[in-house]
ModelCIF file with pLDDT and N, C-alpha, C, O atoms, coordinates in Angstrom:
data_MODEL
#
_entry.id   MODEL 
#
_entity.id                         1 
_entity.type                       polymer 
_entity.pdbx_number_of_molecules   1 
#
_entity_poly.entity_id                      1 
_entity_poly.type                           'polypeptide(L)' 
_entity_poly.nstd_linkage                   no 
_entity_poly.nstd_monomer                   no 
_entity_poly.pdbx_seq_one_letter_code       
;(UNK)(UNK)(UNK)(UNK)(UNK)(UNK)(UNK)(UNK)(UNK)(UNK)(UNK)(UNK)(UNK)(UNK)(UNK)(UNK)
(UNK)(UNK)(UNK)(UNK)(UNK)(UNK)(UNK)(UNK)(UNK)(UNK)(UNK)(UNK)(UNK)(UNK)(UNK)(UNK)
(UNK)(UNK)
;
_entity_poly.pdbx_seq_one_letter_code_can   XXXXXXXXXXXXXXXXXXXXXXXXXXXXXXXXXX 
_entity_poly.pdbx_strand_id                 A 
#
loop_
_entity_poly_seq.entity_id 
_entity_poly_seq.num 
_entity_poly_seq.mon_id 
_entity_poly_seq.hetero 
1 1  UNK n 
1 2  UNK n 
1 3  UNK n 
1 4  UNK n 
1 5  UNK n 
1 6  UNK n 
1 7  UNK n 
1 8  UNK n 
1 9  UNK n 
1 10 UNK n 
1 11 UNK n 
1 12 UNK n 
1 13 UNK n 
1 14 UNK n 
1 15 UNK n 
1 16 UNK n 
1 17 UNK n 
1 18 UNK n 
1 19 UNK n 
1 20 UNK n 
1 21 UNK n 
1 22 UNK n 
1 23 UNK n 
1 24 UNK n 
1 25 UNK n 
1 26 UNK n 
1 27 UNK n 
1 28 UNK n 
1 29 UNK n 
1 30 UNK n 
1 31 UNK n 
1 32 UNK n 
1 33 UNK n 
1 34 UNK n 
#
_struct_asym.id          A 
_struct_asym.entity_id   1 
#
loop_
_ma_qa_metric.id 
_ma_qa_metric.mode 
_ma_qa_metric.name 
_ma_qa_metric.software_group_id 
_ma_qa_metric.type 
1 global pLDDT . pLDDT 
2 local  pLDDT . pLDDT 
#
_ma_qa_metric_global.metric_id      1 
_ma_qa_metric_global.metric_value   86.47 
_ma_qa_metric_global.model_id       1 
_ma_qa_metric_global.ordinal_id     1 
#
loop_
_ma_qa_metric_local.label_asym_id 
_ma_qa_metric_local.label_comp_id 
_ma_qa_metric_local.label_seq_id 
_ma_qa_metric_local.metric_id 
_ma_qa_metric_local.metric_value 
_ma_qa_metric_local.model_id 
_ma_qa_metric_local.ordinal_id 
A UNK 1  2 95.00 1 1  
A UNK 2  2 94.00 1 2  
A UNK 3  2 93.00 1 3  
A UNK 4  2 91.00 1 4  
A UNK 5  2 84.00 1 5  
A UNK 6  2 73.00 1 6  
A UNK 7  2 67.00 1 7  
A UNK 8  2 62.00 1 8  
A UNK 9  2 64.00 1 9  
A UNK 10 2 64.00 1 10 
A UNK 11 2 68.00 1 11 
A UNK 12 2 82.00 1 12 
A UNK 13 2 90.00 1 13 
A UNK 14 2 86.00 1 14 
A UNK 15 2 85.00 1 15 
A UNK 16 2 84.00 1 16 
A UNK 17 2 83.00 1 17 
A UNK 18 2 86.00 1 18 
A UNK 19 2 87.00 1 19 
A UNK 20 2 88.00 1 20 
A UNK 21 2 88.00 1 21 
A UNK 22 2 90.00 1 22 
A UNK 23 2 92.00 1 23 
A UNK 24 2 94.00 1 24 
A UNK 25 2 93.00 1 25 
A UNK 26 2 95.00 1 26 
A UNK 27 2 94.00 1 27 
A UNK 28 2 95.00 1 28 
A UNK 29 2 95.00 1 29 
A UNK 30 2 96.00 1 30 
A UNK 31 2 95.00 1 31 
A UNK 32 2 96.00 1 32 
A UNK 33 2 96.00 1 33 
A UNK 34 2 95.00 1 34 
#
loop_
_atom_site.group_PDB 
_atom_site.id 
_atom_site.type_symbol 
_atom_site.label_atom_id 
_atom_site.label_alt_id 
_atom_site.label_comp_id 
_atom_site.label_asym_id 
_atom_site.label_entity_id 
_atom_site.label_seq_id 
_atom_site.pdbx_PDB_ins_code 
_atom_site.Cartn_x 
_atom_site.Cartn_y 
_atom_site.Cartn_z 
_atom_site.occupancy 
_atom_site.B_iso_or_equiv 
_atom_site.pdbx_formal_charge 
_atom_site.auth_seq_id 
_atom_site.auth_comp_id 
_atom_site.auth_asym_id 
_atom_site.auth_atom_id 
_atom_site.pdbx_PDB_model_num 
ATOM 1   N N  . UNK A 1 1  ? 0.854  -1.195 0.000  1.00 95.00 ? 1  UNK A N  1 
ATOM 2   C CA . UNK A 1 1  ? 0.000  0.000  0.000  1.00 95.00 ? 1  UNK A CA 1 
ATOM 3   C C  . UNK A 1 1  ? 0.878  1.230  0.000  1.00 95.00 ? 1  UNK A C  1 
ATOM 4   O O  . UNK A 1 1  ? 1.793  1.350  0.815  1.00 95.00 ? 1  UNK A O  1 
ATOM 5   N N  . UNK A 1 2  ? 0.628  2.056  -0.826 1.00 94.00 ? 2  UNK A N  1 
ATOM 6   C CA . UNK A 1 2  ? 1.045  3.334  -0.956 1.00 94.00 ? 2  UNK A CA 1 
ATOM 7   C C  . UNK A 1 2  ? 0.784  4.477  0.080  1.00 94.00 ? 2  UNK A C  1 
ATOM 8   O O  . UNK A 1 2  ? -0.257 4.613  0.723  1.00 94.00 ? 2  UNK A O  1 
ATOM 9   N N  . UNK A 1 3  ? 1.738  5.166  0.133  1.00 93.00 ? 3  UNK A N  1 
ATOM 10  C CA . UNK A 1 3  ? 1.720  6.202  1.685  1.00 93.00 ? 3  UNK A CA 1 
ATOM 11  C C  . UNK A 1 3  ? 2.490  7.517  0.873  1.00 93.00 ? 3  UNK A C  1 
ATOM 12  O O  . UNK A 1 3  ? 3.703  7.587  0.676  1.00 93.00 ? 3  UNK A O  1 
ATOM 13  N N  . UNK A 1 4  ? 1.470  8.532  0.457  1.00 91.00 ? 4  UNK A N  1 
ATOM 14  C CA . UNK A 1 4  ? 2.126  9.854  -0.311 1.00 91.00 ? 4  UNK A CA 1 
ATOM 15  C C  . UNK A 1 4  ? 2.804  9.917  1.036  1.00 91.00 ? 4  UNK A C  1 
ATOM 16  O O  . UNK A 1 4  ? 2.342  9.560  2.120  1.00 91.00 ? 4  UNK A O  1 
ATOM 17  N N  . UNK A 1 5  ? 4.188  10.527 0.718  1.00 84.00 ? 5  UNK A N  1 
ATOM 18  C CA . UNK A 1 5  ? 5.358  11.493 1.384  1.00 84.00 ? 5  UNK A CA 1 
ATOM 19  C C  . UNK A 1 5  ? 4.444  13.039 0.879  1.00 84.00 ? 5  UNK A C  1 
ATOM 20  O O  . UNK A 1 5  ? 4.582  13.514 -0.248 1.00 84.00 ? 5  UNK A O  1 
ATOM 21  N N  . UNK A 1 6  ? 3.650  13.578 1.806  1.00 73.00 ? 6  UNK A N  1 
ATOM 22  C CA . UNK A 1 6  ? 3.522  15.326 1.103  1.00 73.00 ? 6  UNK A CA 1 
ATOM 23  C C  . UNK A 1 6  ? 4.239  16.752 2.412  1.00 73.00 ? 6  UNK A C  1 
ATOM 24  O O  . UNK A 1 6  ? 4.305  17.962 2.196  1.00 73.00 ? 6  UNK A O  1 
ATOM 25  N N  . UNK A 1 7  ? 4.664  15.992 3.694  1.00 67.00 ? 7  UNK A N  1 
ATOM 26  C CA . UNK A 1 7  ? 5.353  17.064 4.304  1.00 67.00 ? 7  UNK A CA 1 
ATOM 27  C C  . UNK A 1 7  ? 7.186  16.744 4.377  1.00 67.00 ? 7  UNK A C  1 
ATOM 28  O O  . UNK A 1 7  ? 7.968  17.106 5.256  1.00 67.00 ? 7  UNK A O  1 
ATOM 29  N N  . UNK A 1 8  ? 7.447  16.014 3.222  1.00 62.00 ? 8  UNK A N  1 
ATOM 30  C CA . UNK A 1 8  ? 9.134  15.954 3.562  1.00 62.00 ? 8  UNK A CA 1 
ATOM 31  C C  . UNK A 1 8  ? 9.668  16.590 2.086  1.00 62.00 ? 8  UNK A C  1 
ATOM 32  O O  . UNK A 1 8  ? 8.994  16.687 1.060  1.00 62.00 ? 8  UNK A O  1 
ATOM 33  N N  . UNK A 1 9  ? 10.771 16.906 2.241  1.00 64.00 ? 9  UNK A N  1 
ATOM 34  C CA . UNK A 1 9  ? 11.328 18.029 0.973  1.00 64.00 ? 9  UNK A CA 1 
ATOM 35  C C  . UNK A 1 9  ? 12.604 17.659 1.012  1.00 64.00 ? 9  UNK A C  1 
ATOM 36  O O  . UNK A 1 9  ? 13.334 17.785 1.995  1.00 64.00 ? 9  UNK A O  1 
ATOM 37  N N  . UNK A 1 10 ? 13.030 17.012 -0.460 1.00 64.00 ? 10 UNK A N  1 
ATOM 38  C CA . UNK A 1 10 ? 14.269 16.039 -0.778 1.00 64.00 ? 10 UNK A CA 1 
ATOM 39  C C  . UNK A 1 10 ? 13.606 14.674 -1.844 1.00 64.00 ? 10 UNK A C  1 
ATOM 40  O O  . UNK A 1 10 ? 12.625 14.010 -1.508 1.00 64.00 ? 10 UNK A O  1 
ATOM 41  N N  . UNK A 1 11 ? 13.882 14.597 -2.312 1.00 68.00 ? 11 UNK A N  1 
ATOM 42  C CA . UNK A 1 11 ? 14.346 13.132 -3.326 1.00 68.00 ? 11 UNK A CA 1 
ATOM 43  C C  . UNK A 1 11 ? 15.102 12.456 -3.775 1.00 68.00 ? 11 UNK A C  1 
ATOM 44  O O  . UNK A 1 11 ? 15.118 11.942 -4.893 1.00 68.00 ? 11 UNK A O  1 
ATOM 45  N N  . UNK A 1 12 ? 15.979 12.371 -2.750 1.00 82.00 ? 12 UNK A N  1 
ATOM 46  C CA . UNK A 1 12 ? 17.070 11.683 -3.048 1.00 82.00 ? 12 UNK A CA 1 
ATOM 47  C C  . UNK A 1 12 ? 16.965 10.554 -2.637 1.00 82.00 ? 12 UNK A C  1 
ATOM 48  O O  . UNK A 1 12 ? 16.434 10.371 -1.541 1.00 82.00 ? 12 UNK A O  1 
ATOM 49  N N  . UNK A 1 13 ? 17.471 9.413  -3.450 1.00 90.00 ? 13 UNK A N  1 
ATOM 50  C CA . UNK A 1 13 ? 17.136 8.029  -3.622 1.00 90.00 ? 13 UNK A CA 1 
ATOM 51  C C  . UNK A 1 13 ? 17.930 7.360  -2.693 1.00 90.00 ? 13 UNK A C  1 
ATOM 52  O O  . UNK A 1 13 ? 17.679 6.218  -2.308 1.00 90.00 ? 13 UNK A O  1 
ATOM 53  N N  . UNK A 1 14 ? 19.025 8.128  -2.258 1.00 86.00 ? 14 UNK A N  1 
ATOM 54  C CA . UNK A 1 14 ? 19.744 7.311  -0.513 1.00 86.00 ? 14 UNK A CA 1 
ATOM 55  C C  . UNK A 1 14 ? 18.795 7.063  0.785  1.00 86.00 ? 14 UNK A C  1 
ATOM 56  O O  . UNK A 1 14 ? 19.029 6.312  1.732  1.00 86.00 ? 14 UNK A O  1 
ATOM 57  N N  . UNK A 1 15 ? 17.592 7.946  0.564  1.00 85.00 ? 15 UNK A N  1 
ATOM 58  C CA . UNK A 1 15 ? 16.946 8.325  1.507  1.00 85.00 ? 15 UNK A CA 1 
ATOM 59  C C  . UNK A 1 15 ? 16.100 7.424  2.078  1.00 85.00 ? 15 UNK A C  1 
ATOM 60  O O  . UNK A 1 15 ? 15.820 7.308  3.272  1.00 85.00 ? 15 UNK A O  1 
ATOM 61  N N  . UNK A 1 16 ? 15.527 6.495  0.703  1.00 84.00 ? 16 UNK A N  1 
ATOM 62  C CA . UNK A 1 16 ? 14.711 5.815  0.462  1.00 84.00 ? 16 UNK A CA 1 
ATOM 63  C C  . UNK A 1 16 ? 14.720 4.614  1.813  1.00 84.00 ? 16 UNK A C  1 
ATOM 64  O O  . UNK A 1 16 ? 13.867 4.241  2.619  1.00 84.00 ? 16 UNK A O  1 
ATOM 65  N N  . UNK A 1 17 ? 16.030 4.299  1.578  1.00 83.00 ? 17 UNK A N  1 
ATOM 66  C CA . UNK A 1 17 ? 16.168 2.696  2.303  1.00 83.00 ? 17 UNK A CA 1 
ATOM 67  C C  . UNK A 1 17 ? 15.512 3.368  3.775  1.00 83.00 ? 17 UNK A C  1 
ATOM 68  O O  . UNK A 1 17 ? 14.362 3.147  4.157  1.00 83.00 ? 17 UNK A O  1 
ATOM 69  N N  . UNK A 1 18 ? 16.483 4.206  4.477  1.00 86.00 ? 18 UNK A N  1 
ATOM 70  C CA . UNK A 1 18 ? 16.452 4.834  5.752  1.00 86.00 ? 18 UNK A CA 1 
ATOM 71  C C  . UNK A 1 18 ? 14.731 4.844  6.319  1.00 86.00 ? 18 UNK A C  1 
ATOM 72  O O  . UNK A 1 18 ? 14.252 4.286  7.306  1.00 86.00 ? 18 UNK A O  1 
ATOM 73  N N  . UNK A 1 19 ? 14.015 5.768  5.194  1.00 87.00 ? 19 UNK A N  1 
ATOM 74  C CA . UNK A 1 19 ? 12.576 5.974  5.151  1.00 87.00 ? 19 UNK A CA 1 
ATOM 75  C C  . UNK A 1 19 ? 11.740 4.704  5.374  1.00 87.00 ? 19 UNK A C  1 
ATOM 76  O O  . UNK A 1 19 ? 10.918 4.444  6.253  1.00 87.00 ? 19 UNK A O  1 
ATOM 77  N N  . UNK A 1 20 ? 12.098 4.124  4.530  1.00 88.00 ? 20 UNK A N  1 
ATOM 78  C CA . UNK A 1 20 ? 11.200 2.698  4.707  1.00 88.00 ? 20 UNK A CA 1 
ATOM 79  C C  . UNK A 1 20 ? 11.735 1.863  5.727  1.00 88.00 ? 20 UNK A C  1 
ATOM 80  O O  . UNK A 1 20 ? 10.874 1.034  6.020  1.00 88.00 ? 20 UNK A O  1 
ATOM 81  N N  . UNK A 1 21 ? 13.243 1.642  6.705  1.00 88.00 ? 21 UNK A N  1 
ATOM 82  C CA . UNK A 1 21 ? 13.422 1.427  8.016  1.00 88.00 ? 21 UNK A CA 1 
ATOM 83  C C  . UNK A 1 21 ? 12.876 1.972  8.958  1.00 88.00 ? 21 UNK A C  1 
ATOM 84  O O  . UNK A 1 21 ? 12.795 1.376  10.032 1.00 88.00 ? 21 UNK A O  1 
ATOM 85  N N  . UNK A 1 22 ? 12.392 3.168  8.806  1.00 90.00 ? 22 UNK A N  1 
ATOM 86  C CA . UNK A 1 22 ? 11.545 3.865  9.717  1.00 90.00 ? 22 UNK A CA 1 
ATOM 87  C C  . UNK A 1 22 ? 10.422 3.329  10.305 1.00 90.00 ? 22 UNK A C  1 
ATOM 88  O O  . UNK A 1 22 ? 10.198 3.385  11.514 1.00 90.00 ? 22 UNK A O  1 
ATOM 89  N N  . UNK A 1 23 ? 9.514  2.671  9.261  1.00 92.00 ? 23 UNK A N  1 
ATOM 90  C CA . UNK A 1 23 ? 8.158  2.134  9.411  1.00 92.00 ? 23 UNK A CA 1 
ATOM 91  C C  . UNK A 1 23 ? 7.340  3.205  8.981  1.00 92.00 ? 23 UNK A C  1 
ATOM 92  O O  . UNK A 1 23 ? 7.769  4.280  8.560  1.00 92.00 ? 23 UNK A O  1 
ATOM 93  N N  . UNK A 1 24 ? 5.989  2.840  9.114  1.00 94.00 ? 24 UNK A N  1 
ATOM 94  C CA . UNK A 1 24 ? 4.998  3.571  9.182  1.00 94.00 ? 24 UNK A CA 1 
ATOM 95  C C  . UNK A 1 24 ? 4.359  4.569  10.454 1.00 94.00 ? 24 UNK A C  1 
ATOM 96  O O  . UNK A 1 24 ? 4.683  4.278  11.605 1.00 94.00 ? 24 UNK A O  1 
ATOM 97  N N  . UNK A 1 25 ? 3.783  5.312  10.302 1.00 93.00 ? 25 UNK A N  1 
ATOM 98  C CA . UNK A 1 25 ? 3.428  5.690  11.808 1.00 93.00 ? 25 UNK A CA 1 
ATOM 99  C C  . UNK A 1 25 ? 2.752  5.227  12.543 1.00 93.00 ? 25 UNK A C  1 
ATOM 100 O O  . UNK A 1 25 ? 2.352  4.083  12.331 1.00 93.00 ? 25 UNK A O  1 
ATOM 101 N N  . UNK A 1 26 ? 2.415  5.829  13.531 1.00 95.00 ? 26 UNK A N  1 
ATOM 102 C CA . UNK A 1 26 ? 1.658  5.151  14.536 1.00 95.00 ? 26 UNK A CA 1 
ATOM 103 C C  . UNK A 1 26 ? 0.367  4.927  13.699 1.00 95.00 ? 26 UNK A C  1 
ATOM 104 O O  . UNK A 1 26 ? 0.114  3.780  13.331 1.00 95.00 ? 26 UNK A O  1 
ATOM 105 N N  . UNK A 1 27 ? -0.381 5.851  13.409 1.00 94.00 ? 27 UNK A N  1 
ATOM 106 C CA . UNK A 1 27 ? -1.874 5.876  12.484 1.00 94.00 ? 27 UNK A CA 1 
ATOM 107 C C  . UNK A 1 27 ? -1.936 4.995  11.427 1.00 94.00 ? 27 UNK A C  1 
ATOM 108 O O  . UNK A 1 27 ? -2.951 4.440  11.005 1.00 94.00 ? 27 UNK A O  1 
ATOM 109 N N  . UNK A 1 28 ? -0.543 4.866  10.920 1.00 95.00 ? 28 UNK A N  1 
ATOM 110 C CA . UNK A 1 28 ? -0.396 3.772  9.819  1.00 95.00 ? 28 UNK A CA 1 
ATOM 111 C C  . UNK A 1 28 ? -0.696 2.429  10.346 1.00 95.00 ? 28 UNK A C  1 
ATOM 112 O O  . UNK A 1 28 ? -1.609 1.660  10.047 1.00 95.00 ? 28 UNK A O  1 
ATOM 113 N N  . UNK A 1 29 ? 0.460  2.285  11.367 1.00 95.00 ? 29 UNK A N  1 
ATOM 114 C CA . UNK A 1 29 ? 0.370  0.591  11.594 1.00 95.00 ? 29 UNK A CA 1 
ATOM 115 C C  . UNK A 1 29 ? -0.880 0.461  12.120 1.00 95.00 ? 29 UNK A C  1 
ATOM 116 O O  . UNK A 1 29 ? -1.225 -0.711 11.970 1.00 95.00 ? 29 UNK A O  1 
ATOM 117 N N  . UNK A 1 30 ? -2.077 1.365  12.892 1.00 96.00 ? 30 UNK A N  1 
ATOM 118 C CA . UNK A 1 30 ? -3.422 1.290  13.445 1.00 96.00 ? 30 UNK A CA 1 
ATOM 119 C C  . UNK A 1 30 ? -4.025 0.713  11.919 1.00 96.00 ? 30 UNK A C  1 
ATOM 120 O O  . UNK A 1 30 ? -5.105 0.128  11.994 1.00 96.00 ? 30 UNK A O  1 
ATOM 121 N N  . UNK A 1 31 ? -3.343 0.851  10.420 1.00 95.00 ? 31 UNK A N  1 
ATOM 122 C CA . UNK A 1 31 ? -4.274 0.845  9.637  1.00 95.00 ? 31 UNK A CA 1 
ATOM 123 C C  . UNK A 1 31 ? -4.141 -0.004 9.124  1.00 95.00 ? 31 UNK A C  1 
ATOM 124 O O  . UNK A 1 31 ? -4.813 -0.214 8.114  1.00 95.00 ? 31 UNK A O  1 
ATOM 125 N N  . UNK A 1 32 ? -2.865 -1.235 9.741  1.00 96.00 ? 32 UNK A N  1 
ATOM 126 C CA . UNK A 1 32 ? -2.156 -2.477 9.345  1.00 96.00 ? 32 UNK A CA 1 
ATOM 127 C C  . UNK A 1 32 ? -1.417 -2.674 8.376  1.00 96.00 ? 32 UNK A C  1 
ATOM 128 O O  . UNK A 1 32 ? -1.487 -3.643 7.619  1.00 96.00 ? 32 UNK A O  1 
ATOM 129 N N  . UNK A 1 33 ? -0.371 -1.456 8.294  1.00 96.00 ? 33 UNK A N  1 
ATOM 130 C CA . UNK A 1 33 ? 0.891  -1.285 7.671  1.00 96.00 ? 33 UNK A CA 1 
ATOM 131 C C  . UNK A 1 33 ? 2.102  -1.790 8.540  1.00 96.00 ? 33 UNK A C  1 
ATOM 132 O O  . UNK A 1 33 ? 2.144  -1.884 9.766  1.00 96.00 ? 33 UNK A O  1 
ATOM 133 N N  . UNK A 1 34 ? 2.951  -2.053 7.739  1.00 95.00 ? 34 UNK A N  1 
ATOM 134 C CA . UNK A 1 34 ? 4.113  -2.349 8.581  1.00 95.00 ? 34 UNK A CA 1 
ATOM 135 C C  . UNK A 1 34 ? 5.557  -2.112 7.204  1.00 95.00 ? 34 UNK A C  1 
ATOM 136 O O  . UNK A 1 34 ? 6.737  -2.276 7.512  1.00 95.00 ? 34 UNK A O  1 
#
């Protein structure tokens, strides 16, 4: 499932891995993301 990025500013493709180690947020995983 897709999750727009619309409050972060950068596109750089190093970023990517880091971002998606992050997880989802709290509201996300409530929405059964991981």
């Amino acid at each position: 499932r897709a999750v727009p990025l619309l409050d972060r500013e950068g596109d750089e493709l190093e970023a990517v891995m880091k971002l998606l180690a992050q997880g989802p947020t709290a509201a996300e995983r409530r929405q059964g993301l991981t």
